[in-house]
PDB file of N, CA and C in Angstrom:
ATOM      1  N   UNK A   1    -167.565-121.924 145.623  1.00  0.00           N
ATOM      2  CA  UNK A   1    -168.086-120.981 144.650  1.00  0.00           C
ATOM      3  C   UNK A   1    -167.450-119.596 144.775  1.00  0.00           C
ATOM      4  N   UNK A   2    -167.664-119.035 146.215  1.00  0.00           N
ATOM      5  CA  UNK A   2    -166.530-117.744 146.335  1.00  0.00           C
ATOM      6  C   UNK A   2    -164.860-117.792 145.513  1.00  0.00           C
ATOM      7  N   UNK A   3    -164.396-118.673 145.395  1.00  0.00           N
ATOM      8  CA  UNK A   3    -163.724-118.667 144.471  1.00  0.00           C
ATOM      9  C   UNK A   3    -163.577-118.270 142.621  1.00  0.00           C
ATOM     10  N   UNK A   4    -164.702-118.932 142.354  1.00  0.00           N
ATOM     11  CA  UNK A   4    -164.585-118.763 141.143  1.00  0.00           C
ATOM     12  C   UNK A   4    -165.101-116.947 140.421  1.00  0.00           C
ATOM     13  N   UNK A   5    -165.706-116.286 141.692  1.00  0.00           N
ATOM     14  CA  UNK A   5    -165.899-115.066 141.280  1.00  0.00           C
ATOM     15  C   UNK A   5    -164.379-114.268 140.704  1.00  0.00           C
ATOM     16  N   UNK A   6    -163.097-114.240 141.397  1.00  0.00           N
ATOM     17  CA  UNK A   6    -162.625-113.597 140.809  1.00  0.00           C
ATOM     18  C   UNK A   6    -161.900-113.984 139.151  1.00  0.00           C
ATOM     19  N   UNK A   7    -162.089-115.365 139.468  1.00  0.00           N
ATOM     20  CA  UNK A   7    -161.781-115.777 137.868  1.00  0.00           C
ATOM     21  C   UNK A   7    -162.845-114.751 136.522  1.00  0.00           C
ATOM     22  N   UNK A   8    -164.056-115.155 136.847  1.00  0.00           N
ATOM     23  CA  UNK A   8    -165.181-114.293 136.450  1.00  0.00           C
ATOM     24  C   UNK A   8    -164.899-113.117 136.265  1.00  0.00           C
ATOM     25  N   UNK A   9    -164.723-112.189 137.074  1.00  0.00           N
ATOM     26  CA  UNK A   9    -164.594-110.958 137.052  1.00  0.00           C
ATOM     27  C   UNK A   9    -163.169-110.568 135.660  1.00  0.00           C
ATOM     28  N   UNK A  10    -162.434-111.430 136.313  1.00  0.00           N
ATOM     29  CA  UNK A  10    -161.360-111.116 134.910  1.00  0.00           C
ATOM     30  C   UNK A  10    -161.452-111.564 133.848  1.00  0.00           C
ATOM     31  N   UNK A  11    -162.067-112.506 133.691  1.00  0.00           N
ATOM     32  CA  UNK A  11    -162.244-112.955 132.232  1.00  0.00           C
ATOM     33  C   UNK A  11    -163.033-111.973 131.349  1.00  0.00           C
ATOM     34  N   UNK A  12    -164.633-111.351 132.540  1.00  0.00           N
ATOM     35  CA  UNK A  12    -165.497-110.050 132.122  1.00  0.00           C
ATOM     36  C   UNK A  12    -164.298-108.993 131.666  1.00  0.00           C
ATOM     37  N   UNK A  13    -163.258-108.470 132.360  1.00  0.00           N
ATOM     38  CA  UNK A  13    -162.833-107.021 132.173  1.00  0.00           C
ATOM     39  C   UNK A  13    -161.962-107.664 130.915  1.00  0.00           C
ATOM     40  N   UNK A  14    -161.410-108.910 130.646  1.00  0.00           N
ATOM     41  CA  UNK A  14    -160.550-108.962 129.534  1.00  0.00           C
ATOM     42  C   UNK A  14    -161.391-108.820 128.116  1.00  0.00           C
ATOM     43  N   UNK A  15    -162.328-109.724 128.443  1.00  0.00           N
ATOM     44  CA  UNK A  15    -163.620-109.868 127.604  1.00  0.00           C
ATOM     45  C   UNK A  15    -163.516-108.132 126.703  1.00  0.00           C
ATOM     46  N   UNK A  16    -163.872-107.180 127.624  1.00  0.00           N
ATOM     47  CA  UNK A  16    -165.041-105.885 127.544  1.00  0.00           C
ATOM     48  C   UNK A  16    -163.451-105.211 127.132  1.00  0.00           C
ATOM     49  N   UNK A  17    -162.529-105.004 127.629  1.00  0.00           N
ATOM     50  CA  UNK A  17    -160.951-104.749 126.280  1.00  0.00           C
ATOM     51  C   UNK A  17    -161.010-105.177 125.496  1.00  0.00           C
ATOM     52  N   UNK A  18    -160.571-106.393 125.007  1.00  0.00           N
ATOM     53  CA  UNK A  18    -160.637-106.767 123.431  1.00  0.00           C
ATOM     54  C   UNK A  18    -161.850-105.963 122.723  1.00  0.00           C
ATOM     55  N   UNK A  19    -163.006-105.733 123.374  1.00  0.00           N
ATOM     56  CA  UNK A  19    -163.785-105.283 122.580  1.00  0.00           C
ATOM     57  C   UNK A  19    -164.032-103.782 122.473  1.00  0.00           C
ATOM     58  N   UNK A  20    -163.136-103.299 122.608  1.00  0.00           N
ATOM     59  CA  UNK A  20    -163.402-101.657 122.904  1.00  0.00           C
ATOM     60  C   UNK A  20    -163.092-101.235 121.062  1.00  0.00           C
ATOM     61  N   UNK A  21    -163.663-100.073 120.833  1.00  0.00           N
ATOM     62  CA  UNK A  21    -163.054 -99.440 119.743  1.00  0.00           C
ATOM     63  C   UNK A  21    -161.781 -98.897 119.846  1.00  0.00           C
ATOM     64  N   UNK A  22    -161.231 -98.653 118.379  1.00  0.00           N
ATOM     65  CA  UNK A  22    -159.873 -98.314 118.473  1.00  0.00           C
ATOM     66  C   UNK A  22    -159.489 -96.340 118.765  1.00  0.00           C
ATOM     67  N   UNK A  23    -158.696 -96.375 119.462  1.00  0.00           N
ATOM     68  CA  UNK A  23    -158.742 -94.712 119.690  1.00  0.00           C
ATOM     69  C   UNK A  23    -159.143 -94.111 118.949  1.00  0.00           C
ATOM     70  N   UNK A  24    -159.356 -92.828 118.715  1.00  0.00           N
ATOM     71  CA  UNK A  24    -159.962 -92.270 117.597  1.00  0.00           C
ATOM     72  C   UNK A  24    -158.325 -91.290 117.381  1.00  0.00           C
ATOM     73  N   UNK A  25    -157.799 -91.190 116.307  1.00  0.00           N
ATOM     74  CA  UNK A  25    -156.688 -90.718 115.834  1.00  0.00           C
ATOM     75  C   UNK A  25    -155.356 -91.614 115.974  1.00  0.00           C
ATOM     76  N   UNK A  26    -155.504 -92.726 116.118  1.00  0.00           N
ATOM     77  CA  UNK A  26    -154.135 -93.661 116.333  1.00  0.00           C
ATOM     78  C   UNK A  26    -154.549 -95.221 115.479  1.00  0.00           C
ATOM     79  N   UNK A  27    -153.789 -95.239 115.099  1.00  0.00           N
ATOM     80  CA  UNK A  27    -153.991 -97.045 114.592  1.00  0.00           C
ATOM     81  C   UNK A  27    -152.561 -97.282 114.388  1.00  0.00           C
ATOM     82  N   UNK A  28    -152.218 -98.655 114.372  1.00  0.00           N
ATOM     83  CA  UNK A  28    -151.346 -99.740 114.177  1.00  0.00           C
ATOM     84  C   UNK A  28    -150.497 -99.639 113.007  1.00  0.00           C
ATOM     85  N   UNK A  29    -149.488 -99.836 112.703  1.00  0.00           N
ATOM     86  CA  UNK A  29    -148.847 -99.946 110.933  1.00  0.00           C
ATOM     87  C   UNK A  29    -149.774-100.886 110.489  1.00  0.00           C
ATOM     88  N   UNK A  30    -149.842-101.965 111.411  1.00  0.00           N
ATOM     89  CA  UNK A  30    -150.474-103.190 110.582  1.00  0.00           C
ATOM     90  C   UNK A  30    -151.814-102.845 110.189  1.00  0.00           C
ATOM     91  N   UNK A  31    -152.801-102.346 110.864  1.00  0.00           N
ATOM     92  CA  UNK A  31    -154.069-101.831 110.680  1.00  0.00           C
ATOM     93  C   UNK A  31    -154.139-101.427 109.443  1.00  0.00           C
ATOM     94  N   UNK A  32    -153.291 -99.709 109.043  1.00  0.00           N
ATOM     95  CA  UNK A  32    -153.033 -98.976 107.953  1.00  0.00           C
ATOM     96  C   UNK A  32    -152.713 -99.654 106.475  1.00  0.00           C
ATOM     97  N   UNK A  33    -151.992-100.976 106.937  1.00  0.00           N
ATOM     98  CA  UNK A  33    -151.975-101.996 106.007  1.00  0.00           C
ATOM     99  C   UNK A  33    -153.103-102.700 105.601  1.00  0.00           C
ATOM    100  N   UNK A  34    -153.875-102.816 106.701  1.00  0.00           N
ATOM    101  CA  UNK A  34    -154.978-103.356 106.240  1.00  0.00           C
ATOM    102  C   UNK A  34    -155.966-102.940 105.539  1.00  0.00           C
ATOM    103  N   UNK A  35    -156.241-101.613 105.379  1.00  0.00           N
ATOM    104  CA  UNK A  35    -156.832-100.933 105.070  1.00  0.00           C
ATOM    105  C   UNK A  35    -156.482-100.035 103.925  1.00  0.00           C
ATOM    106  N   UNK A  36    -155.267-100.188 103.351  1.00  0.00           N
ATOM    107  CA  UNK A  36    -154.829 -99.890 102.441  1.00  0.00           C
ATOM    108  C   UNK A  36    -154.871-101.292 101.484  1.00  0.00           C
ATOM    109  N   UNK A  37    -154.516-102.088 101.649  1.00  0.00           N
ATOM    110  CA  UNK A  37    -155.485-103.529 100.834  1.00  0.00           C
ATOM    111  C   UNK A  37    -156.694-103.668 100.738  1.00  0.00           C
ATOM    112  N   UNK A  38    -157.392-102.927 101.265  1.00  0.00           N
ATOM    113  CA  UNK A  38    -159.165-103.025 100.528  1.00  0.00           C
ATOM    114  C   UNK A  38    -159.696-102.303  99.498  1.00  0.00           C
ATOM    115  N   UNK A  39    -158.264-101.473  98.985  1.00  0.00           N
ATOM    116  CA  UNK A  39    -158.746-100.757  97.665  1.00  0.00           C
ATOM    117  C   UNK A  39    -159.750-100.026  97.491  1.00  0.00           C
ATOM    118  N   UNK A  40    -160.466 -99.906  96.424  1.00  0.00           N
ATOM    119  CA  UNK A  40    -162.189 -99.323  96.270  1.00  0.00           C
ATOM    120  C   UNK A  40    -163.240 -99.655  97.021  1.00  0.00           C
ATOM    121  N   UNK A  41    -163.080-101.033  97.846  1.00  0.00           N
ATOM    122  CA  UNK A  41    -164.232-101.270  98.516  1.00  0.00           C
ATOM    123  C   UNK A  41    -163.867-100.398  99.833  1.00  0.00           C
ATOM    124  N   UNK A  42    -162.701 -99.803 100.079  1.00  0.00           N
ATOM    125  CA  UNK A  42    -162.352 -99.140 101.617  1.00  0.00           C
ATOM    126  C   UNK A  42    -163.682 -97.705 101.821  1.00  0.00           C
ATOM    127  N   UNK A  43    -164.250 -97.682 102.765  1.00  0.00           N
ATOM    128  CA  UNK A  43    -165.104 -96.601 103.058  1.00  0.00           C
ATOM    129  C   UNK A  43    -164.384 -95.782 104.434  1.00  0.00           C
ATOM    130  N   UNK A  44    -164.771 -94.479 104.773  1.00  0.00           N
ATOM    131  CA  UNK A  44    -164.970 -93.580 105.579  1.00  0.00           C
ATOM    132  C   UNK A  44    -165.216 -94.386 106.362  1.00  0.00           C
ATOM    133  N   UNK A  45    -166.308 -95.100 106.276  1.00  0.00           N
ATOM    134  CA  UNK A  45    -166.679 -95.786 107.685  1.00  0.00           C
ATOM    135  C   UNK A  45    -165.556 -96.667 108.504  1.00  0.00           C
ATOM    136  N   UNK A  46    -165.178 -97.372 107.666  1.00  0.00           N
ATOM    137  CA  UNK A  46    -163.764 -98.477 107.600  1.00  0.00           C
ATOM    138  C   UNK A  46    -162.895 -97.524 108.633  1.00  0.00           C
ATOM    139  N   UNK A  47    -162.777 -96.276 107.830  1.00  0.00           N
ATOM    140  CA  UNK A  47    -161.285 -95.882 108.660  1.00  0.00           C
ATOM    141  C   UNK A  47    -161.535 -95.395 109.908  1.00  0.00           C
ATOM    142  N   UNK A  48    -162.855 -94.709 110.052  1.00  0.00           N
ATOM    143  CA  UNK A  48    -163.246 -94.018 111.616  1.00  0.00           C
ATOM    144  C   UNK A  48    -163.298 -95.250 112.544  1.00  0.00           C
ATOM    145  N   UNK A  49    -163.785 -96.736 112.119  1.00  0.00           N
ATOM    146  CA  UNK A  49    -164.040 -97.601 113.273  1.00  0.00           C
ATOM    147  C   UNK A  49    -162.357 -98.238 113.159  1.00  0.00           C
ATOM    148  N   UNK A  50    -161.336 -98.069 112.368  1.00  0.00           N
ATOM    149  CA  UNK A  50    -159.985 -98.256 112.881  1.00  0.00           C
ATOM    150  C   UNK A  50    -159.465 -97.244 113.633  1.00  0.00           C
ATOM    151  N   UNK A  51    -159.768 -96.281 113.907  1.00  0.00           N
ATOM    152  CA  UNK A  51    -158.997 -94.773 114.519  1.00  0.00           C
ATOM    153  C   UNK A  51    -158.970 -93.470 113.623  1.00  0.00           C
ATOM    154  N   UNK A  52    -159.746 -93.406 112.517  1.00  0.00           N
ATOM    155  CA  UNK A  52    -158.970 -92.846 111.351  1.00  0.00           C
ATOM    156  C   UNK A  52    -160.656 -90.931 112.294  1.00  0.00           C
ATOM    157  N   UNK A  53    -159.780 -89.635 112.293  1.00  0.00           N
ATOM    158  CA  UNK A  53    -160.158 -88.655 112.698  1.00  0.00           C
ATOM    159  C   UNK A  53    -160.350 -87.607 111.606  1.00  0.00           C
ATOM    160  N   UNK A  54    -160.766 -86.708 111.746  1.00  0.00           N
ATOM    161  CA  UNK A  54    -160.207 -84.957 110.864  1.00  0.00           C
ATOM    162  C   UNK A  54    -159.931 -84.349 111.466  1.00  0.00           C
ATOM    163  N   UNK A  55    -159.106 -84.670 112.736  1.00  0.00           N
ATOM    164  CA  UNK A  55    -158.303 -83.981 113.665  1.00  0.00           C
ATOM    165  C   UNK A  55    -157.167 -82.434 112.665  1.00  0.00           C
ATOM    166  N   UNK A  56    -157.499 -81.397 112.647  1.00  0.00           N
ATOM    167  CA  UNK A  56    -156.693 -80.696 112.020  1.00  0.00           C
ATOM    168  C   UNK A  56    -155.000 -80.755 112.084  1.00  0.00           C
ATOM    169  N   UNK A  57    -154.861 -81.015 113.473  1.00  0.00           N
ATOM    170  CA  UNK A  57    -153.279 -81.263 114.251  1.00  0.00           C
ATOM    171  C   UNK A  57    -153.276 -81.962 113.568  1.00  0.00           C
ATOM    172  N   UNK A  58    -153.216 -83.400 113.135  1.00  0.00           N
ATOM    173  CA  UNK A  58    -152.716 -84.134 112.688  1.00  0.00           C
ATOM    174  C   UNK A  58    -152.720 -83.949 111.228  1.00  0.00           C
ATOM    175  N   UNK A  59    -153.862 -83.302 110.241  1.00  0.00           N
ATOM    176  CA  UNK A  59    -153.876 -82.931 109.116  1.00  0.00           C
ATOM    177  C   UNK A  59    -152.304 -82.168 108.849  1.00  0.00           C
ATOM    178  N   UNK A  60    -152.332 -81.210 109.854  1.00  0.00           N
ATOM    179  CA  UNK A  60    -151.240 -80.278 109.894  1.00  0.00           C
ATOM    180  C   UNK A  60    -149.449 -80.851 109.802  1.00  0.00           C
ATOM    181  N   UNK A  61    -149.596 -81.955 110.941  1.00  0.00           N
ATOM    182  CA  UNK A  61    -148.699 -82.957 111.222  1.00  0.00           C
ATOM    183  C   UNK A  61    -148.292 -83.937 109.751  1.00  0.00           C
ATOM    184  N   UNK A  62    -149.157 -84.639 109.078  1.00  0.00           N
ATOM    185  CA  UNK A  62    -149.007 -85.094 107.725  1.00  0.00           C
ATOM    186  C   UNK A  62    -148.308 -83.723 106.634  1.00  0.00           C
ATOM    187  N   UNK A  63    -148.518 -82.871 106.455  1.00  0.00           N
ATOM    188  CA  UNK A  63    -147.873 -81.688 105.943  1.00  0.00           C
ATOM    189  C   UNK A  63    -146.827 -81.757 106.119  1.00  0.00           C
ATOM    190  N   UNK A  64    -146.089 -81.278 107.477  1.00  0.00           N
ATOM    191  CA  UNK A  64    -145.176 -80.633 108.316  1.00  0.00           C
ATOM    192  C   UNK A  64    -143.766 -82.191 107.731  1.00  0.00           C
ATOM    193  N   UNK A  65    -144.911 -83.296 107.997  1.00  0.00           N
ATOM    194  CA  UNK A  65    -143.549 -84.385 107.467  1.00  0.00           C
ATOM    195  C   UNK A  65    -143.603 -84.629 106.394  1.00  0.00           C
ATOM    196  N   UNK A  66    -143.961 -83.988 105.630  1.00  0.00           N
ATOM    197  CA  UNK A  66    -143.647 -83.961 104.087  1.00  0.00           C
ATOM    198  C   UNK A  66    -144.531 -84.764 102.923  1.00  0.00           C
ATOM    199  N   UNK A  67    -145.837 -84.743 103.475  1.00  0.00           N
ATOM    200  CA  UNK A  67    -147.192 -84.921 102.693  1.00  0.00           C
ATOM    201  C   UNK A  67    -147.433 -83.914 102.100  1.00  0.00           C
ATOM    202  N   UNK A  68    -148.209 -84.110 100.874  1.00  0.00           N
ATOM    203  CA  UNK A  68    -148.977 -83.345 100.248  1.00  0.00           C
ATOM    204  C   UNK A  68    -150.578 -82.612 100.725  1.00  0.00           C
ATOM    205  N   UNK A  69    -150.715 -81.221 100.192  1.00  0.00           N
ATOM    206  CA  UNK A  69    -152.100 -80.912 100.580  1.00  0.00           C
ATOM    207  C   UNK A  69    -153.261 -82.018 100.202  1.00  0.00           C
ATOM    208  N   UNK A  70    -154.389 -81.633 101.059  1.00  0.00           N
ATOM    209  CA  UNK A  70    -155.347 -82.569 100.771  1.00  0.00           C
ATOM    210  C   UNK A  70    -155.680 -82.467  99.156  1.00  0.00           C
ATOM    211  N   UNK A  71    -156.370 -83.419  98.590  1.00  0.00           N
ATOM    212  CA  UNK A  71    -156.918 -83.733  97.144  1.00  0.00           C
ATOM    213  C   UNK A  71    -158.093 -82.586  97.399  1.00  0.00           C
ATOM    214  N   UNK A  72    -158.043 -81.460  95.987  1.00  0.00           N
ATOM    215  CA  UNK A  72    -159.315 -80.438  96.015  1.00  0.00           C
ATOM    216  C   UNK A  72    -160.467 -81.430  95.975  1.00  0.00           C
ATOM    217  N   UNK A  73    -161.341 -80.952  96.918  1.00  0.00           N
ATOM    218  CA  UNK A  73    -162.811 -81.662  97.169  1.00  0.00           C
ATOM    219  C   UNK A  73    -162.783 -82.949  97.735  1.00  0.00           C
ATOM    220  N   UNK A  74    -161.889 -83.491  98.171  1.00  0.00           N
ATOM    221  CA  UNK A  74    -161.665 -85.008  99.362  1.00  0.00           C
ATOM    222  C   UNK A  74    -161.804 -84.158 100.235  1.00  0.00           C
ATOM    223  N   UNK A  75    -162.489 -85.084 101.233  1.00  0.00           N
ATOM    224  CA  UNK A  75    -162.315 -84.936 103.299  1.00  0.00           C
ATOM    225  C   UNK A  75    -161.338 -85.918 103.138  1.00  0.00           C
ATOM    226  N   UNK A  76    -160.826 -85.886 104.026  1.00  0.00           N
ATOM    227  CA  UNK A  76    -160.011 -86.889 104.847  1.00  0.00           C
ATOM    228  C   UNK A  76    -160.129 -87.417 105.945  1.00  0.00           C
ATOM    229  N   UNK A  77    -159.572 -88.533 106.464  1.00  0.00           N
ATOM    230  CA  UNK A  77    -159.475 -88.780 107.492  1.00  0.00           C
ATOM    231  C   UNK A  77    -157.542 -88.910 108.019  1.00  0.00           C
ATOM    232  N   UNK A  78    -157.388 -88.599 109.132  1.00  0.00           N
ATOM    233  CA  UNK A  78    -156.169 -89.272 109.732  1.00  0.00           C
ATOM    234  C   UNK A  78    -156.050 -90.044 110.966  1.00  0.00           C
ATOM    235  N   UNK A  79    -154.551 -90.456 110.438  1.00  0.00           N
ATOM    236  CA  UNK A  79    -154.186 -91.465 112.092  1.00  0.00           C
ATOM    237  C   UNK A  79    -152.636 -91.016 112.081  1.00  0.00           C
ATOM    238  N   UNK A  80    -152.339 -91.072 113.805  1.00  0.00           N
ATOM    239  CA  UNK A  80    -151.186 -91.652 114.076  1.00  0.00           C
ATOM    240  C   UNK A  80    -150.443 -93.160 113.922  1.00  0.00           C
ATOM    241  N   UNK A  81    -149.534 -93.557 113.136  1.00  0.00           N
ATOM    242  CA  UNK A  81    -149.411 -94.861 113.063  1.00  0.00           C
ATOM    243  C   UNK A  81    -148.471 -95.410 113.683  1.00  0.00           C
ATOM    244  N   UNK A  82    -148.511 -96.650 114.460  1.00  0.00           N
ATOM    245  CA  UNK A  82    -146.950 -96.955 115.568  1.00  0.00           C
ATOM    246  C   UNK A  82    -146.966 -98.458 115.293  1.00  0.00           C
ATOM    247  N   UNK A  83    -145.752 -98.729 115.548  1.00  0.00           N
ATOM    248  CA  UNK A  83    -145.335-100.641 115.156  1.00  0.00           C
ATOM    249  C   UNK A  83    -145.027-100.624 116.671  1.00  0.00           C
ATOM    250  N   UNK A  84    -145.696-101.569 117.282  1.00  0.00           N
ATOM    251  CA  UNK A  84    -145.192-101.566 118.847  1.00  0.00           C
ATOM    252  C   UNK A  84    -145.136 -99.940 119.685  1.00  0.00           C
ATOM    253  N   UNK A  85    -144.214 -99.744 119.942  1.00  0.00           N
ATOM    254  CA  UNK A  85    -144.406 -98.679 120.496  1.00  0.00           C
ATOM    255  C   UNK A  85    -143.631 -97.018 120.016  1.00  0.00           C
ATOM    256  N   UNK A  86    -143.079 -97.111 118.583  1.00  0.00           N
ATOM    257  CA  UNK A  86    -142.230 -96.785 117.311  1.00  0.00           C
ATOM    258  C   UNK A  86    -143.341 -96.128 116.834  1.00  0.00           C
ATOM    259  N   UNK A  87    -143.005 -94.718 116.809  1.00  0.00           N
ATOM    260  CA  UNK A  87    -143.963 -93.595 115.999  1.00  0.00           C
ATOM    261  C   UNK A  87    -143.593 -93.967 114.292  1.00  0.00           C
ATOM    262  N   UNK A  88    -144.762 -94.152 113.702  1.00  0.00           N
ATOM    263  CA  UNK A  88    -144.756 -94.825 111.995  1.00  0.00           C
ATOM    264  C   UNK A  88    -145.397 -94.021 111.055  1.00  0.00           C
ATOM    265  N   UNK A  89    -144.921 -92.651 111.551  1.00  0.00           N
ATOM    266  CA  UNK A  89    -146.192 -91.452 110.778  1.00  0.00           C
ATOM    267  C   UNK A  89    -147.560 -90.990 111.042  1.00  0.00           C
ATOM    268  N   UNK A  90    -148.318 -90.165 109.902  1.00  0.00           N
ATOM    269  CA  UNK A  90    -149.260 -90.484 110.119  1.00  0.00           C
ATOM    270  C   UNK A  90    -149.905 -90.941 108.806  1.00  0.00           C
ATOM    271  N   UNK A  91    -151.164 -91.572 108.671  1.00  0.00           N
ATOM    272  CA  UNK A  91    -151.629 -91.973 107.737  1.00  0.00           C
ATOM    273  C   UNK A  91    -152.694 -91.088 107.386  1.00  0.00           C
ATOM    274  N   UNK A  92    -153.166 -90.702 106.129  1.00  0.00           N
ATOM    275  CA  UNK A  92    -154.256 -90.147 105.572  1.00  0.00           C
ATOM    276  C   UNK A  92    -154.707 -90.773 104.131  1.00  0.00           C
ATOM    277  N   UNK A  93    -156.327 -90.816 104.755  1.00  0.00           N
ATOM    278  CA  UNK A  93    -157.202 -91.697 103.848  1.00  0.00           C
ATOM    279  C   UNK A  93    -158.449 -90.450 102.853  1.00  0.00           C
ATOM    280  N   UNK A  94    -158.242 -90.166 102.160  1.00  0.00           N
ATOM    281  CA  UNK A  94    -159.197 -89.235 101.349  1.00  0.00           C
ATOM    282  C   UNK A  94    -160.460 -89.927 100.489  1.00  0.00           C
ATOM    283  N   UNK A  95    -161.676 -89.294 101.040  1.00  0.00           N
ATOM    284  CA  UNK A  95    -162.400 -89.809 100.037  1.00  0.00           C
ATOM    285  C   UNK A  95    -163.190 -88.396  99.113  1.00  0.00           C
ATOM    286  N   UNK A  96    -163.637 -89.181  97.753  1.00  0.00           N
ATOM    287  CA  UNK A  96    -164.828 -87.536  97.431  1.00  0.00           C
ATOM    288  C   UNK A  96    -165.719 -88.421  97.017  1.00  0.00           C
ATOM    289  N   UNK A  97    -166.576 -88.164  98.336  1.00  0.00           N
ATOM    290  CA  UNK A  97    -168.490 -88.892  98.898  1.00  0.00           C
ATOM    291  C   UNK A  97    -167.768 -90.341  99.448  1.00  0.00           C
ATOM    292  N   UNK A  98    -168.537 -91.084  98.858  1.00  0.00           N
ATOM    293  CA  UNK A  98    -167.716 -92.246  99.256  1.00  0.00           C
ATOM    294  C   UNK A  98    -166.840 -93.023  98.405  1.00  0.00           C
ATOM    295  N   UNK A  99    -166.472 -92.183  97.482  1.00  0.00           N
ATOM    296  CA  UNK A  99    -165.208 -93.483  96.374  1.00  0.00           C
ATOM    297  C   UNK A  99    -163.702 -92.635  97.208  1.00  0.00           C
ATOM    298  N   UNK A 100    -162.819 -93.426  97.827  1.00  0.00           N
ATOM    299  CA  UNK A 100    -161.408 -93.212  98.152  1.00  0.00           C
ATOM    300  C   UNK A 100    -160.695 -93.126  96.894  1.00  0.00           C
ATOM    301  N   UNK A 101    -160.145 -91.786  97.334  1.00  0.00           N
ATOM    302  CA  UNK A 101    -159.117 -91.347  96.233  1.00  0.00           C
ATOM    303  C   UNK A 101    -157.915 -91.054  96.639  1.00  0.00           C
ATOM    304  N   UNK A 102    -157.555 -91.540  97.484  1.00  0.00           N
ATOM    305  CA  UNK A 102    -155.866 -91.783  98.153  1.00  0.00           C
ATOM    306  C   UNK A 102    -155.621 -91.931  99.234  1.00  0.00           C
ATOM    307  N   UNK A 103    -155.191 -93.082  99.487  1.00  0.00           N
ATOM    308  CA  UNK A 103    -154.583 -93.563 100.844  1.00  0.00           C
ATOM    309  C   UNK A 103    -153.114 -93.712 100.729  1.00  0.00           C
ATOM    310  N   UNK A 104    -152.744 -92.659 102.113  1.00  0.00           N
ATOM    311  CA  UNK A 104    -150.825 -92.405 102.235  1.00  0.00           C
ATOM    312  C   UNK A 104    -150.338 -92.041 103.435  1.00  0.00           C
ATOM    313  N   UNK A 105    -148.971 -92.284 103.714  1.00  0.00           N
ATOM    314  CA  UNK A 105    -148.667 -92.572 105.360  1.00  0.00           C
ATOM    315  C   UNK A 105    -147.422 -91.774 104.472  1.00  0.00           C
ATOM    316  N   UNK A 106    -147.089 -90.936 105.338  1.00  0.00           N
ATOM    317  CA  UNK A 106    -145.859 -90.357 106.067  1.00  0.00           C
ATOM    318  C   UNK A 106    -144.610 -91.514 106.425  1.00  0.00           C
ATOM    319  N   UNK A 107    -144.008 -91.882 106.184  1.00  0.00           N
ATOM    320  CA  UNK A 107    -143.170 -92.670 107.045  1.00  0.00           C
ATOM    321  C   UNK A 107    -141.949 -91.719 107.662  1.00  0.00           C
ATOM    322  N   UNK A 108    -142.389 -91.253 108.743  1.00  0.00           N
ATOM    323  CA  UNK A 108    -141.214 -90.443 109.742  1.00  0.00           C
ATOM    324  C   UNK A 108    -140.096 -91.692 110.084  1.00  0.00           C
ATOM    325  N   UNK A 109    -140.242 -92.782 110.169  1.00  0.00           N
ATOM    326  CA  UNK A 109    -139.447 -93.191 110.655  1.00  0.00           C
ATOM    327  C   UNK A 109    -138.098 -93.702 109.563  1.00  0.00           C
ATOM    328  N   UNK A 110    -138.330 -93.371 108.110  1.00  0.00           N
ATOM    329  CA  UNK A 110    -137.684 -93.225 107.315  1.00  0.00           C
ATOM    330  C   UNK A 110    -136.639 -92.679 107.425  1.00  0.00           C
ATOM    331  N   UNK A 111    -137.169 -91.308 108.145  1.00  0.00           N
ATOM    332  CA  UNK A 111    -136.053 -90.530 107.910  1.00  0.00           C
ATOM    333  C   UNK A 111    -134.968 -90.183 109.046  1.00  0.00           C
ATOM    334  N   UNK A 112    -135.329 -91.182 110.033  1.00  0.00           N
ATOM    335  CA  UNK A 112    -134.289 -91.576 111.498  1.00  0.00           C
ATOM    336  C   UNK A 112    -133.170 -92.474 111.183  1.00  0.00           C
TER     337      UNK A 112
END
């Protein structure tokens, strides 16, 4: 039986990773994809439990690479976006209340 504890133990810590939330200001290309296919049904909520922030830096950062100001009267949310380990912009998701009124990524890596 002393054996099988450390099997246990790792299967627990792999377990309790997979299930963590996603950083708060970073998501995946693929994620951003995903979430850009849900159209009108996409909520605020959607993007904060993928990573999506109102981190100003990064508001600032979407600008700086050649985004547009926010939509008058949208919040936003943002992310950093990476394919593996390849910086992929950032993404910003706007809503006004809860209907999304533009979802758009930066692609920095466009311009490498």
């Amino acid at each position: 039986m002393p054996r099988t504890w450390p099997v246990l133990a790792l299967s627990v810590m792999l377990g309790v990773g997979a299930c963590q939330a996603a950083t708060s200001g970073e998501m995946t290309s693929q994620t951003y994809r995903s979430l850009d296919a849900r159209g009108d049904a996409l909520t605020a909520d959607d993007v904060r439990e993928a990573g999506g922030t109102d981190d100003p830096d990064l508001a600032r950062t979407f600008v700086r690479e050649g985004g547009s100001a926010e939509p008058s009267g949208a919040s936003c949310l943002y992310a950093r976006t990476t394919y593996r380990d390849s910086y992929r912009g950032v993404a910003r998701f706007c809503f006004d209340g809860a209907t999304v009124v533009s979802v758009e990524r930066n692609r920095a890596d466009l311009d490498r």
